[in-house]
Protein backbone atom coordinates (compact mmCIF):
# COMPACT_ATOMS: atom_id res chain seq x y z
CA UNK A 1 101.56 110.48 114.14
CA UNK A 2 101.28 112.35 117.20
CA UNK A 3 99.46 112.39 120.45
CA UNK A 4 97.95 113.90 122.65
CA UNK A 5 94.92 113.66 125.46
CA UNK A 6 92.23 112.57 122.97
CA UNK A 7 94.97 109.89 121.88
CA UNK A 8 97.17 109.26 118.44
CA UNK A 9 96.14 110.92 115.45
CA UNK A 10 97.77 110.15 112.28
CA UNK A 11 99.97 112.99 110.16
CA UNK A 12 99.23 111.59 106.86
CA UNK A 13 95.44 112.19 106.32
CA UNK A 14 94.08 112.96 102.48
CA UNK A 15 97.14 110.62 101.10
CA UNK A 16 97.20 107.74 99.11
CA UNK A 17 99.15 104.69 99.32
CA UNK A 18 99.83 101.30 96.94
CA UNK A 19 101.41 98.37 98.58
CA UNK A 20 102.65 95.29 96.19
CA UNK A 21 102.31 91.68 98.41
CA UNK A 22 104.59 89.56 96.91
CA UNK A 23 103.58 86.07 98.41
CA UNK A 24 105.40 82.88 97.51
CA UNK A 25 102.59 80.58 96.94
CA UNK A 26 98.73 81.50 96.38
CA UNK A 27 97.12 82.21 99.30
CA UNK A 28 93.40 84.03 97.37
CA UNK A 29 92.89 80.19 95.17
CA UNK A 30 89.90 78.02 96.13
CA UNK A 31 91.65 75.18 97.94
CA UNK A 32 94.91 76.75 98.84
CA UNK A 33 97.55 75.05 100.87
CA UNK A 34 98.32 78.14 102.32
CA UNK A 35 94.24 80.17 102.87
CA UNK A 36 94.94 83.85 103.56
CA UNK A 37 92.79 83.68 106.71
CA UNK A 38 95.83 81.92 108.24
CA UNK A 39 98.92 82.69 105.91
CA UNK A 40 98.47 86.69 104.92
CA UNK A 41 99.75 88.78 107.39
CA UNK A 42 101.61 91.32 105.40
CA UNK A 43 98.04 92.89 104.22
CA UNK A 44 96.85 93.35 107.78
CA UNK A 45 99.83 94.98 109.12
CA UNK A 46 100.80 97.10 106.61
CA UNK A 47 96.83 98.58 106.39
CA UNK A 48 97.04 98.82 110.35
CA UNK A 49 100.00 100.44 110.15
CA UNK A 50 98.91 102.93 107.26
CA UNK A 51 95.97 103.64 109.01
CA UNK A 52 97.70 104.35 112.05
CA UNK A 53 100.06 107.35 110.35
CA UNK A 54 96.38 108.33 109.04
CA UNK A 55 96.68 106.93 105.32
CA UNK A 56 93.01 105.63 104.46
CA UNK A 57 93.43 105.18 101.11
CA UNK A 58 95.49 102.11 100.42
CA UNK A 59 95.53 100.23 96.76
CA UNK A 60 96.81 96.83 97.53
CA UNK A 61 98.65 94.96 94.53
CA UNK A 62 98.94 91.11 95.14
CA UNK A 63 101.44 89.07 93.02
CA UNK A 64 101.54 85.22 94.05
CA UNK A 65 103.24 82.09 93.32
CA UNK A 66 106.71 83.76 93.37
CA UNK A 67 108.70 80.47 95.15
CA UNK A 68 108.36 79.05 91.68
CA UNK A 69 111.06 81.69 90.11
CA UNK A 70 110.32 82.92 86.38
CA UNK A 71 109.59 79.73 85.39
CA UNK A 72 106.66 78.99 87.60
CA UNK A 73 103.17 80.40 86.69
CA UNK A 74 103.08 83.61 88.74
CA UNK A 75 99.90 85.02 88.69
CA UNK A 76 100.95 88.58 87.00
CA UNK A 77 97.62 88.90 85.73
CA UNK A 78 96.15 89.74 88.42
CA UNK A 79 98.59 92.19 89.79
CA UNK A 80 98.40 94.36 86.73
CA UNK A 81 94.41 94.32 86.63
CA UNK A 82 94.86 95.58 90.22
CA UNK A 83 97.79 97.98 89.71
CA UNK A 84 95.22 100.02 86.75
């Protein structure tokens, strides 16, 4: 980024960016133990940040219910319809 006297301006305008969230339990199901309104703040820091550097376009890929290893029902589905 840099700055100046109108203030920062990111360096990284016109790129894209794709972010994979790997969260250890769900925060996105109805009824969560852990709601994303409370528990998710990898999403909002890493867009602040991106935007901050100037990167607008951000696709975020969410994969949840890691804690439960291989074994546990990790909701890959969803990260590969967001990843296309």
């Amino acid at each position: 980024f840099t700055f100046d006297a109108s203030g920062f301006a990111g360096k990284l305008a016109g790129k894209k960016a794709a972010v994979v969230y790997a969260r250890g339990l769900a925060y996105q199901a109805p009824g969560s133990f852990t709601p994303a309104a409370e528990f998710d703040l990898q999403r909002p820091y890493m867009e602040t940040w991106l935007k901050f550097v100037g990167v607008t376009d951000v696709a975020g890929i969410v994969v949840e219910r890691t804690l439960f290893g291989p074994d546990g029902k990790v909701d890959r589905s969803r990260a590969i319809d967001e990843a296309r």
